[in-house]
Protein backbone atom coordinates (compact mmCIF):
# COMPACT_ATOMS: atom_id res chain seq x y z
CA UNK A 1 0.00 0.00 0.00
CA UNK A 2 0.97 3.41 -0.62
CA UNK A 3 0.58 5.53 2.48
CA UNK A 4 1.61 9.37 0.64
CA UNK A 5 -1.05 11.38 1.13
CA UNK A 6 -2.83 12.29 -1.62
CA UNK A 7 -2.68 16.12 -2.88
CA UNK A 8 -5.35 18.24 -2.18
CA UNK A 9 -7.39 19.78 -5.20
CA UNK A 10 -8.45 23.18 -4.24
CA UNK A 11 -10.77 24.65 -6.73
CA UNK A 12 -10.83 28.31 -6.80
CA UNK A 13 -12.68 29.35 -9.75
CA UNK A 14 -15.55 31.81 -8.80
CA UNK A 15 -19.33 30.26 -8.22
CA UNK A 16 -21.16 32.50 -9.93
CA UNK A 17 -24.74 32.95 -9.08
CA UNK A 18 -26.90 32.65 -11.95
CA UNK A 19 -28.62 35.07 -14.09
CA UNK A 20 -31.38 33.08 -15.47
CA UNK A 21 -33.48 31.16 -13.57
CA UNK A 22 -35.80 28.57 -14.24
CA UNK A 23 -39.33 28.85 -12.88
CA UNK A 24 -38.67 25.86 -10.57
CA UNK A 25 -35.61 27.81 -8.88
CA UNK A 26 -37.40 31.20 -9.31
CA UNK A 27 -40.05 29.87 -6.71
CA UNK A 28 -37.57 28.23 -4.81
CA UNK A 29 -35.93 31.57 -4.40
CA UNK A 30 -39.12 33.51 -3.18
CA UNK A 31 -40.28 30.50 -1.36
CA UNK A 32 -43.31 30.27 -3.22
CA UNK A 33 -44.67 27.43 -5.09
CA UNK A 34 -44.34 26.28 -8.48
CA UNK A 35 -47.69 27.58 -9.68
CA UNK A 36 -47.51 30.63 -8.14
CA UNK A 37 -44.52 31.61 -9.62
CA UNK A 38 -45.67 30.43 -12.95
CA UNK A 39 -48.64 33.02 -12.46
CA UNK A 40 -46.25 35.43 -11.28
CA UNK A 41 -44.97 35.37 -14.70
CA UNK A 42 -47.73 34.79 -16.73
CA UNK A 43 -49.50 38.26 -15.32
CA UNK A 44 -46.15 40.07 -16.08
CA UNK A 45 -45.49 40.70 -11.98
CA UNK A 46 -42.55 39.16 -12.31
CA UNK A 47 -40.48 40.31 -16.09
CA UNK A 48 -39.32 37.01 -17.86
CA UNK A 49 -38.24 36.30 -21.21
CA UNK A 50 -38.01 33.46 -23.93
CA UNK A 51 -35.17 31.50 -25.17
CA UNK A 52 -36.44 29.53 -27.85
CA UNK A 53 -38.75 27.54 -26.55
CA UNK A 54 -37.32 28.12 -22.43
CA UNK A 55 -38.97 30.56 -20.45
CA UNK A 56 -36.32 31.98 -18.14
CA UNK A 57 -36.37 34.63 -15.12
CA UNK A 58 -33.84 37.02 -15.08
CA UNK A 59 -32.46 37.10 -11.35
CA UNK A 60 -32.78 40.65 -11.35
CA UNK A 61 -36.74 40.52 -11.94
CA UNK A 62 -37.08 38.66 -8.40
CA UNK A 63 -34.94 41.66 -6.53
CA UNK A 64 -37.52 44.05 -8.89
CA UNK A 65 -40.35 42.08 -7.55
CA UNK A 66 -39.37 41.95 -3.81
CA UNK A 67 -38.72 46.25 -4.12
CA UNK A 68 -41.90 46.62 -5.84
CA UNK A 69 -43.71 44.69 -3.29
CA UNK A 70 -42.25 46.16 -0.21
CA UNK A 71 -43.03 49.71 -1.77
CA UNK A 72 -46.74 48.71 -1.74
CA UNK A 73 -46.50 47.58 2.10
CA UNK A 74 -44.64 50.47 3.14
CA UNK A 75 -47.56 52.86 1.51
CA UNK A 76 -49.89 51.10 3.13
């Protein structure tokens, strides 16, 4: 048997969040469910956009939606 240690791999290239989300990890994200989020969408509360035939969430659009949402709170 070999007892060297083996080298440890150290893996230092950034993790990135992502900029796209799916609907599945859009409502993950605002701890909602999956068909609320798809409504979210659908009524244009929450901007999205097409890639061929994906729908995608821009990461962005959920910060948007959380402002836009406290804004109407805070007036209230």
């Amino acid at each position: 048997m070999n007892d060297t240690p083996h080298p440890t791999i150290v893996d230092d290239t950034p993790h990135l969040a992502p900029v796209l989300l799916t609907i599945p990890q859009a409502a993950t994200a605002l701890q909602v469910g999956r068909c609320t989020m798809q409504e979210l969408v659908l009524t244009g509360e929450v901007r999205s956009l097409k890639i061929g035939r994906l729908r995608r969430i821009p990461a962005v659009a959920l910060d948007e939606y959380v402002a836009g949402r406290l804004a109407i709170a805070v007036a209230v």
